[in-house]
N, C-alpha and C. Protein backbone atom coordinates (compact mmCIF):
# COMPACT_ATOMS: atom_id res chain seq x y z
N UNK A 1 30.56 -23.35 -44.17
CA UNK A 1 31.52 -22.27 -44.21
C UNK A 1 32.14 -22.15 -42.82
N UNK A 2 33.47 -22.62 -43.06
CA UNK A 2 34.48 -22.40 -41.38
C UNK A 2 34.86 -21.06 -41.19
N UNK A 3 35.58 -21.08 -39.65
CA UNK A 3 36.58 -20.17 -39.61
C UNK A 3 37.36 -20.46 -38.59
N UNK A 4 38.47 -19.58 -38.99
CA UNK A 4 39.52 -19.73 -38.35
C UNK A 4 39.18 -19.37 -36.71
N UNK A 5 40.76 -19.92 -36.23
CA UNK A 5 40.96 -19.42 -35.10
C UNK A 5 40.81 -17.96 -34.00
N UNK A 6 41.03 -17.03 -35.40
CA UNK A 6 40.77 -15.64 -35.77
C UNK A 6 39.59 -14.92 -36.08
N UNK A 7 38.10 -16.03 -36.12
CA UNK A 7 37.16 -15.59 -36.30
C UNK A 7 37.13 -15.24 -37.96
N UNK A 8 38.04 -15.27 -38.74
CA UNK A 8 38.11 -15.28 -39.90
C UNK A 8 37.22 -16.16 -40.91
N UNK A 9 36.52 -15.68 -41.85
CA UNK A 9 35.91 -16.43 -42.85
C UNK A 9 36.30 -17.36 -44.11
N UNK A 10 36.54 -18.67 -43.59
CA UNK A 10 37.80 -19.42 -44.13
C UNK A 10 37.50 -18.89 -45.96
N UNK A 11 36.17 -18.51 -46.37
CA UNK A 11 35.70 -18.03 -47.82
C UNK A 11 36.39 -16.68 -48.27
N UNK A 12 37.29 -16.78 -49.54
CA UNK A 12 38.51 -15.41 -49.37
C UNK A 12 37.05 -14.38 -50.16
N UNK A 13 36.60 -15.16 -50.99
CA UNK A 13 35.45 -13.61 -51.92
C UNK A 13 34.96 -12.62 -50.66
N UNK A 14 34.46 -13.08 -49.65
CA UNK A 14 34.46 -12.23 -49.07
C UNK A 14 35.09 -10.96 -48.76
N UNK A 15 36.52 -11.26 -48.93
CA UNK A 15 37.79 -10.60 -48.22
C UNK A 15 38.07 -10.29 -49.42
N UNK A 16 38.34 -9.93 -50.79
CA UNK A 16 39.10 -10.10 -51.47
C UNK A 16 38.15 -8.76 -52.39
N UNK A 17 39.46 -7.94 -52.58
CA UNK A 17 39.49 -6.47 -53.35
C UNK A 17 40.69 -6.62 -54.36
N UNK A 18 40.67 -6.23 -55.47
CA UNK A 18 41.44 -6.15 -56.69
C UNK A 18 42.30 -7.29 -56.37
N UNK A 19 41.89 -7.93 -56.53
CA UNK A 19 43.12 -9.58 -56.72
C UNK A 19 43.69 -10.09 -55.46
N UNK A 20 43.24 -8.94 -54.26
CA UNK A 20 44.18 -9.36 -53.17
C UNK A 20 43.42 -10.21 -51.99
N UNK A 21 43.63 -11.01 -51.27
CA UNK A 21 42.84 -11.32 -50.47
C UNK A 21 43.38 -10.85 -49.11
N UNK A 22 42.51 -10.32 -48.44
CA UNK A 22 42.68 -9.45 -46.83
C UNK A 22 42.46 -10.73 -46.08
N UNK A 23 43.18 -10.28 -44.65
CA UNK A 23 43.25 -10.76 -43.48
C UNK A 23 42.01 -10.93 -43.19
N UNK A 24 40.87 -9.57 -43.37
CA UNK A 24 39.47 -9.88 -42.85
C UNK A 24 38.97 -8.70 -43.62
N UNK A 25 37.78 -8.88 -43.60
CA UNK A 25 36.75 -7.95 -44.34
C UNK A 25 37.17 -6.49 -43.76
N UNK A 26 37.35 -6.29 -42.53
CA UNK A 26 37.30 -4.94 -42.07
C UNK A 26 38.81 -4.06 -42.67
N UNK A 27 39.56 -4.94 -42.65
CA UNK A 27 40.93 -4.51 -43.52
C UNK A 27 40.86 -4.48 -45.12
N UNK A 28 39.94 -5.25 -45.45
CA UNK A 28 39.33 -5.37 -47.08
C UNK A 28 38.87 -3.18 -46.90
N UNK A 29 37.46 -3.67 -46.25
CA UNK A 29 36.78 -2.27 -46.38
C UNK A 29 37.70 -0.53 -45.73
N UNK A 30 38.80 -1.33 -45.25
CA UNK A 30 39.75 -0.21 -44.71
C UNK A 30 40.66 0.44 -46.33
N UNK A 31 40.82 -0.87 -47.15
CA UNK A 31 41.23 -0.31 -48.27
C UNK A 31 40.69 0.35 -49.29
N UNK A 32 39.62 -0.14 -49.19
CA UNK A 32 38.63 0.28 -50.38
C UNK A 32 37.96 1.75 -50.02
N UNK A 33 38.03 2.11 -49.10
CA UNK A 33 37.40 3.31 -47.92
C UNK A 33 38.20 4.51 -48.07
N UNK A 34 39.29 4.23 -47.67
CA UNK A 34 40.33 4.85 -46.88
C UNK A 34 41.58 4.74 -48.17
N UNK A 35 42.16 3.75 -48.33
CA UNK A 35 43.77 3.41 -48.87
C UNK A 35 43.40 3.90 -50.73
N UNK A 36 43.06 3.14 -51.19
CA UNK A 36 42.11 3.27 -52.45
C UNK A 36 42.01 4.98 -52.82
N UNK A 37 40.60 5.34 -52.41
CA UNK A 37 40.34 6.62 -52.53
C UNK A 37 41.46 8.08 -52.42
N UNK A 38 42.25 7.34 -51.36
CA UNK A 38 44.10 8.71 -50.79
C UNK A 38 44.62 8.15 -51.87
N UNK A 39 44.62 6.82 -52.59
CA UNK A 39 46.07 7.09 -53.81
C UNK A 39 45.30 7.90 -54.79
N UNK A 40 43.86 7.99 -55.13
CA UNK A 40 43.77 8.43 -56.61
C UNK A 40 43.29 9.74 -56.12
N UNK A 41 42.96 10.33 -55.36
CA UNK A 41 43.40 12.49 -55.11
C UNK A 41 44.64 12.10 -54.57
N UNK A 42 45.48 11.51 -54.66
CA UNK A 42 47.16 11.62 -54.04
C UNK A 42 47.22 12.42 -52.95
N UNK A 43 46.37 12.36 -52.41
CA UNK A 43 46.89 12.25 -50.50
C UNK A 43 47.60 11.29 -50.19
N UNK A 44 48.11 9.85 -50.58
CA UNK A 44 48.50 8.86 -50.12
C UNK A 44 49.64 8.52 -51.35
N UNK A 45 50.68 8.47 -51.27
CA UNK A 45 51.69 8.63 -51.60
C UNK A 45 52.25 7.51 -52.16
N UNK A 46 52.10 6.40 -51.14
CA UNK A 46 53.01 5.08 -51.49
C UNK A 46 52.42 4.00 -49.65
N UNK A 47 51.82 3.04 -50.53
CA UNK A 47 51.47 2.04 -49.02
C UNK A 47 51.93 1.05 -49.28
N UNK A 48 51.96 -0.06 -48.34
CA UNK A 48 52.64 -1.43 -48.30
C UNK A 48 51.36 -1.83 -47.43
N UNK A 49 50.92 -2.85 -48.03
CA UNK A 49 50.21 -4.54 -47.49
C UNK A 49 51.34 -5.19 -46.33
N UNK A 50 50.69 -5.46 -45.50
CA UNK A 50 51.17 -6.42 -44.49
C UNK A 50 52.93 -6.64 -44.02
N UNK A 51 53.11 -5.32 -43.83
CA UNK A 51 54.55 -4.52 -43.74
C UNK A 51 55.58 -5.85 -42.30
N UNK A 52 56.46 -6.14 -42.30
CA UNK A 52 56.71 -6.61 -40.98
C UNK A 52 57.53 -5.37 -40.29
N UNK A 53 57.83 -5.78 -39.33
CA UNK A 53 58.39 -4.86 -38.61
C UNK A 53 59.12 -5.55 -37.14
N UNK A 54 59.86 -5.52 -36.79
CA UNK A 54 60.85 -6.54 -35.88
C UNK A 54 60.54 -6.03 -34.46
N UNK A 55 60.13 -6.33 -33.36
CA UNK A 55 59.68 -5.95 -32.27
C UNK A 55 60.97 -5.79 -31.48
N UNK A 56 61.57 -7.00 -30.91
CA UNK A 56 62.53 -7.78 -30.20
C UNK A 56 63.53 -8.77 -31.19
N UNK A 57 64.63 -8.31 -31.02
CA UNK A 57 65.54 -9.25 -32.22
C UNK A 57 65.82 -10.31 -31.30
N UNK A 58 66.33 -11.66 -32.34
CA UNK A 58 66.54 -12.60 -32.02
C UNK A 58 67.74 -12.56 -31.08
N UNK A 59 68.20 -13.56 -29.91
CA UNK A 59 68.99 -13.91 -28.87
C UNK A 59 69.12 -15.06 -28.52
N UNK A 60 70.26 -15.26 -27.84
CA UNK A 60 71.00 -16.89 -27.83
C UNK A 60 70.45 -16.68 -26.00
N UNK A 61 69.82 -17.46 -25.08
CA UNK A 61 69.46 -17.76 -23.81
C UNK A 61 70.31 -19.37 -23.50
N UNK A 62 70.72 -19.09 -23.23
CA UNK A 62 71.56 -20.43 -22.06
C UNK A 62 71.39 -21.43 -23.41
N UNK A 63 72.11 -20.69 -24.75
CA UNK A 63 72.72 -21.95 -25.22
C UNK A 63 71.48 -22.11 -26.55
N UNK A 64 70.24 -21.76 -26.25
CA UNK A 64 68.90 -21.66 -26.89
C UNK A 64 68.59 -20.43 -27.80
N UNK A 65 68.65 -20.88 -28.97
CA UNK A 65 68.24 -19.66 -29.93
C UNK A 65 67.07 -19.23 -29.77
N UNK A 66 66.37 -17.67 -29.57
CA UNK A 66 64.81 -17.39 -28.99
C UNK A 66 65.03 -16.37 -30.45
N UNK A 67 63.78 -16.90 -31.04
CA UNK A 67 63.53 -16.01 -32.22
C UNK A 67 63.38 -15.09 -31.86
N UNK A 68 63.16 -14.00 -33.11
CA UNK A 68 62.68 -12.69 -32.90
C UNK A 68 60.99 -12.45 -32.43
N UNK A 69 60.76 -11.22 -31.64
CA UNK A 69 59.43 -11.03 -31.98
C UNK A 69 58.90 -10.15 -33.05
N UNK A 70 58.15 -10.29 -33.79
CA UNK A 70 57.93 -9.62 -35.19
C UNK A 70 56.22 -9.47 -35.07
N UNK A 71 56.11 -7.88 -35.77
CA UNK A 71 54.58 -7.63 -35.94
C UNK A 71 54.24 -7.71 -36.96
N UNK A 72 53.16 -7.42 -37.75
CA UNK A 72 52.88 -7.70 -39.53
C UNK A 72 51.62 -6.40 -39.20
N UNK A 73 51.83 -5.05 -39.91
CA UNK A 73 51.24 -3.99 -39.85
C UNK A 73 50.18 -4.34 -41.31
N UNK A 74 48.88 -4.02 -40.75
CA UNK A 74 47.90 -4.46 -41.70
C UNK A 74 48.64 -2.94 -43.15
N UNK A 75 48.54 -1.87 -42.96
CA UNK A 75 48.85 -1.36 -43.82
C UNK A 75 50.20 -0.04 -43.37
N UNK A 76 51.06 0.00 -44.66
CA UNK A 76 51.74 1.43 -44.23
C UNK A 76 51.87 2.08 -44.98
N UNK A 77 51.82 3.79 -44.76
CA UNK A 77 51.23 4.79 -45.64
C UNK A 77 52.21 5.97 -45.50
N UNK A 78 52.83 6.04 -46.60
CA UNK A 78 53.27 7.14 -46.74
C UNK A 78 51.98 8.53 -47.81
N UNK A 79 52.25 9.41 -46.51
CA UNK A 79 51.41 10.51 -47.41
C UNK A 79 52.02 11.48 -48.31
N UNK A 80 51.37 12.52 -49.15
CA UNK A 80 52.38 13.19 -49.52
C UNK A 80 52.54 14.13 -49.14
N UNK A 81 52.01 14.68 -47.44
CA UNK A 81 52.75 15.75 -46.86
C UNK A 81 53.97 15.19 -46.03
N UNK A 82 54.56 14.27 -46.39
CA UNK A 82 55.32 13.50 -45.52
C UNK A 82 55.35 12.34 -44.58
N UNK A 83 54.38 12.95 -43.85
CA UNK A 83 54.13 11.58 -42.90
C UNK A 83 53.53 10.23 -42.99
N UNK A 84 54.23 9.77 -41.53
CA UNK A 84 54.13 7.86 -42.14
C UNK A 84 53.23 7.43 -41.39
N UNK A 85 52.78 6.56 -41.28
CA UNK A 85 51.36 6.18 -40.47
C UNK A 85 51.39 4.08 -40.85
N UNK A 86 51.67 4.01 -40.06
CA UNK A 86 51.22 2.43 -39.64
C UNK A 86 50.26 2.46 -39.01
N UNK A 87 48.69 1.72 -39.49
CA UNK A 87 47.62 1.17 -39.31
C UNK A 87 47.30 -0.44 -39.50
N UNK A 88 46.69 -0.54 -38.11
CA UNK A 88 46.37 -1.48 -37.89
C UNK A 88 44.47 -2.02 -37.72
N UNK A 89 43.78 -2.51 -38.56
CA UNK A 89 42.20 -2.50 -38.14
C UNK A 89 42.05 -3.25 -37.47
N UNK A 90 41.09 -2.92 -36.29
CA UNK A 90 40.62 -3.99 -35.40
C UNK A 90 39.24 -4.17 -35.00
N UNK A 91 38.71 -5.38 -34.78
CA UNK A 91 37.72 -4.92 -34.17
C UNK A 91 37.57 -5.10 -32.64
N UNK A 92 38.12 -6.47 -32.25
CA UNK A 92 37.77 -6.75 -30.85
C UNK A 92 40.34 -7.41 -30.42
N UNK A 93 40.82 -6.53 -30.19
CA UNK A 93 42.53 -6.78 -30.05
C UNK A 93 42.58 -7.85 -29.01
N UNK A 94 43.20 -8.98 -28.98
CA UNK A 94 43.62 -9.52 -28.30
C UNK A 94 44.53 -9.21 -27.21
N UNK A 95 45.04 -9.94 -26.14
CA UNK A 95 46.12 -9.80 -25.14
C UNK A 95 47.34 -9.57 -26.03
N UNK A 96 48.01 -10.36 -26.93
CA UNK A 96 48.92 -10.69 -28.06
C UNK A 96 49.19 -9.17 -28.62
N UNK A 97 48.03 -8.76 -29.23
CA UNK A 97 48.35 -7.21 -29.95
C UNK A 97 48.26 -6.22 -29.33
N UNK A 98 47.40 -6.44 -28.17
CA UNK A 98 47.71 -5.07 -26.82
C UNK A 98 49.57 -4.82 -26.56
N UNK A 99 50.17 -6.33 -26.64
CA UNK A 99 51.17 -6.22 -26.04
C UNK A 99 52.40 -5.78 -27.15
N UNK A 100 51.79 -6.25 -28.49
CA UNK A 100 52.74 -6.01 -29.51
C UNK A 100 52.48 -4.21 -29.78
N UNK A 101 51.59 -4.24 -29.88
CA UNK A 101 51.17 -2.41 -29.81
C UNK A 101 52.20 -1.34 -28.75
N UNK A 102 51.93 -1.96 -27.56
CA UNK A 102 52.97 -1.40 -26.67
C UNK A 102 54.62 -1.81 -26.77
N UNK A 103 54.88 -2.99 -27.64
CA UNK A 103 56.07 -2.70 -27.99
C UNK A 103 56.78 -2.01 -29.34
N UNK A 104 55.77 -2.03 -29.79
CA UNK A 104 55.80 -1.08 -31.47
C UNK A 104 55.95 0.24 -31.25
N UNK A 105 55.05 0.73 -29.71
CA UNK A 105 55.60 2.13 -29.68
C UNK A 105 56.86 2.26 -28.99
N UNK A 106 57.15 1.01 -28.27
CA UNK A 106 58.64 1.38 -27.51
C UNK A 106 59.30 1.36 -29.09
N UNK A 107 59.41 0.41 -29.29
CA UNK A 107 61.04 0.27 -30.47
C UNK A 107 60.45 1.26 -31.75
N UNK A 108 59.36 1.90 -31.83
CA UNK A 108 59.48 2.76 -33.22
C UNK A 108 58.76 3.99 -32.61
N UNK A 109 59.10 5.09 -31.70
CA UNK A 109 58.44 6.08 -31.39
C UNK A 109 58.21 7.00 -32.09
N UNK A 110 59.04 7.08 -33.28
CA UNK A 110 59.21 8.14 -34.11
C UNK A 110 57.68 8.03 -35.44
N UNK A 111 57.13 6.85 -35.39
CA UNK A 111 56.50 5.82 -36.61
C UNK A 111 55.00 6.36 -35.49
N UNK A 112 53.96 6.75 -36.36
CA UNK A 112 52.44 6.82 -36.24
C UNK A 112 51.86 5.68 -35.94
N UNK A 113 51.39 5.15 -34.97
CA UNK A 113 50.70 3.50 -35.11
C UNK A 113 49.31 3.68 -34.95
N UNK A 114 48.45 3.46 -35.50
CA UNK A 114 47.11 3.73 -35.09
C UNK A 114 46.37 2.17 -35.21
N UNK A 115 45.55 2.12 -34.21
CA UNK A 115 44.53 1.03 -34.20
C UNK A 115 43.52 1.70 -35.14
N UNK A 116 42.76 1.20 -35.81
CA UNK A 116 41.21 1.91 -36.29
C UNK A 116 40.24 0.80 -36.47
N UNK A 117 39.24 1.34 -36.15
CA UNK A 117 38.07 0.45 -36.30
C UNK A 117 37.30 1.32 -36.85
N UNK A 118 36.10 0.43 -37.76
CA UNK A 118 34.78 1.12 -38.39
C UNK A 118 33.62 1.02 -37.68
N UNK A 119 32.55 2.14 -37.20
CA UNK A 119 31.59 2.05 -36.29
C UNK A 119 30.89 2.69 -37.66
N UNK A 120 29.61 2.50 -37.67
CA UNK A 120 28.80 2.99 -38.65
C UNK A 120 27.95 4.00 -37.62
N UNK A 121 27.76 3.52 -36.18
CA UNK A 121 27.10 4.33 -35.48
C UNK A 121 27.47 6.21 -35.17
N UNK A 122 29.06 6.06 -35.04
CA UNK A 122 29.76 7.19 -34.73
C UNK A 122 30.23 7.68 -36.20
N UNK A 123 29.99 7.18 -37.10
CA UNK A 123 30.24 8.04 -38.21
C UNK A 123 31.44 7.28 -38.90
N UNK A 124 31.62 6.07 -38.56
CA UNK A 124 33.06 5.70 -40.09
C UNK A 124 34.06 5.08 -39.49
N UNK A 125 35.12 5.43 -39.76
CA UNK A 125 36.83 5.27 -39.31
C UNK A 125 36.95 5.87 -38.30
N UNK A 126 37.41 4.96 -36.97
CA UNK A 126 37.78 6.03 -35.84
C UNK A 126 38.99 5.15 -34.87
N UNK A 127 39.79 5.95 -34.14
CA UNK A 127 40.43 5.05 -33.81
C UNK A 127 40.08 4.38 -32.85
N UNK A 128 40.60 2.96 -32.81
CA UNK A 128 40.06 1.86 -31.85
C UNK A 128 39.42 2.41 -30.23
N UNK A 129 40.84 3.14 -29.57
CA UNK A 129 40.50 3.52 -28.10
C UNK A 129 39.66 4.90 -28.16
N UNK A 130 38.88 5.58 -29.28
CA UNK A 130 37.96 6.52 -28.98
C UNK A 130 36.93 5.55 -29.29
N UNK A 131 36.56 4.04 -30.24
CA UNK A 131 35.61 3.85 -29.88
C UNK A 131 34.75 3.11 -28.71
N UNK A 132 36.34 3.14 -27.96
CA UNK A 132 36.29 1.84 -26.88
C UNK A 132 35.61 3.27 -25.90
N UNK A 133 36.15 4.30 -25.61
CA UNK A 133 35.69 5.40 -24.84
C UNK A 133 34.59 5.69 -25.04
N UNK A 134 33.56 5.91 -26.20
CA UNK A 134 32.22 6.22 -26.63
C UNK A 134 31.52 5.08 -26.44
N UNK A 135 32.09 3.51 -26.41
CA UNK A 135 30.79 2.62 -25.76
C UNK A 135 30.85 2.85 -24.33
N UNK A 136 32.42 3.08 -23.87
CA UNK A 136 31.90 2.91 -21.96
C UNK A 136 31.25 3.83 -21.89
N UNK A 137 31.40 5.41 -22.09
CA UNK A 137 29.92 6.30 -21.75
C UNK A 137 28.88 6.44 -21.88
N UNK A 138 28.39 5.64 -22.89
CA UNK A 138 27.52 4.75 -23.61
C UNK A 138 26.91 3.79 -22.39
N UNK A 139 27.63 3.47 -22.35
CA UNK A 139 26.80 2.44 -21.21
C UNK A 139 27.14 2.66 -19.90
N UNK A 140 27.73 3.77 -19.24
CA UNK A 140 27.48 4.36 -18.64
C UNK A 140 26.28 5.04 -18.14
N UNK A 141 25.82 5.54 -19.35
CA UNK A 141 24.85 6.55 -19.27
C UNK A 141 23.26 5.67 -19.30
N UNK A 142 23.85 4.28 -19.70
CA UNK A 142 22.33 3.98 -19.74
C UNK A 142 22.05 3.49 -18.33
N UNK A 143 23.37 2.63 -17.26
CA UNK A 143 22.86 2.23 -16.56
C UNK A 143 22.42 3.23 -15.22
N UNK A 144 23.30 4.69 -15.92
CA UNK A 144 22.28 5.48 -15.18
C UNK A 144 20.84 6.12 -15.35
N UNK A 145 20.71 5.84 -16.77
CA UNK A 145 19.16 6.23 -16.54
C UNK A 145 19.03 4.65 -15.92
N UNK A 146 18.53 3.68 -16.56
CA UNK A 146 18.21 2.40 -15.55
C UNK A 146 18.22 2.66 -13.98
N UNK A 147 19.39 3.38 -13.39
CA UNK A 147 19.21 3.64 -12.09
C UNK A 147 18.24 4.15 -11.48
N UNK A 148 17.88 5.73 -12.59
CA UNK A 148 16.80 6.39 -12.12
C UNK A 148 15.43 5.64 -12.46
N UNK A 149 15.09 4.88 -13.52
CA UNK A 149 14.05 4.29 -13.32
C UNK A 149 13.93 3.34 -12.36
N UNK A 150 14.74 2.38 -11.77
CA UNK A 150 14.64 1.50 -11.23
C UNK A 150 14.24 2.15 -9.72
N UNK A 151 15.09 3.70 -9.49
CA UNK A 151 14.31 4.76 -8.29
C UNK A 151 13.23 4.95 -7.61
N UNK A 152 12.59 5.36 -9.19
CA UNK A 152 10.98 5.78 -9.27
C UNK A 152 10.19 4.85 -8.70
N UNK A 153 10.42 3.41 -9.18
CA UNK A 153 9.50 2.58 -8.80
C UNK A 153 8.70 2.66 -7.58
């Protein structure tokens, strides 16, 4: 059993909820969790699978056509109090989506973008940079106790 470049499990059963096959398990269990459960109490209105969305449009450079830059939003959610919410699951973001993230909020400020990740430790769905904040204090805190034991000695 391979995987991709992406750490991905080249095996789709894994990934794969009502006929569809996900990018990765954690976007599988983001639907089945989260997307799933908001359409049937209709909190969730109307979503789209793997939405694109145009970062940087295409341009002619000294003669050279430079494509566009384009993102692919794992899910987008219209609710039915209105609002829109582009989500993205992650677990560990590359340089690539740090940078597409920061241009998603330049060119769509008006548009919700959320990273989310699933921690089972902190309780579920949370977004990416609170769980990135709860491991550094996290390990913060241990290498200060470590400090104080290493004191005592």
């Amino acid at each position: 059993m391979g995987r991709t470049k992406f750490n991905v499990d080249k095996e789709t059963d894994t990934r794969t909820c009502d006929g569809i096959v996900f990018d990765s398990r954690l976007e599988m269990r983001y639907y089945s969790d989260v997307v799933l459960p908001g359409v049937e109490n209709g909190e969730i209105k109307r979503f789209e699978l793997q939405k694109k969305y145009e970062l940087q449009p295409s341009f002619i450079y000294r003669g050279k056509s430079i494509l566009p830059i384009t993102y692919v939003a794992d899910f987008y959610i219209e609710y039915s109090d209105g609002h829109i919410e582009v989500i993205d699951t992650k677990g560990m973001p590359d340089n690539v989506a740090k940078l597409k993230r920061k241009l998603f909020w330049f060119r769509y400020p008006d548009i919700q973008y959320r990273w989310l990740s699933y921690s089972k430790k902190w309780g579920g769905w949370l977004d990416y940079d609170t769980i990135q904040k709860m491991r550094r204090a996290e390990k913060r805190s241990r290498n200060k106790k470590e400090e104080m034991c290493d004191g005592k000695e």
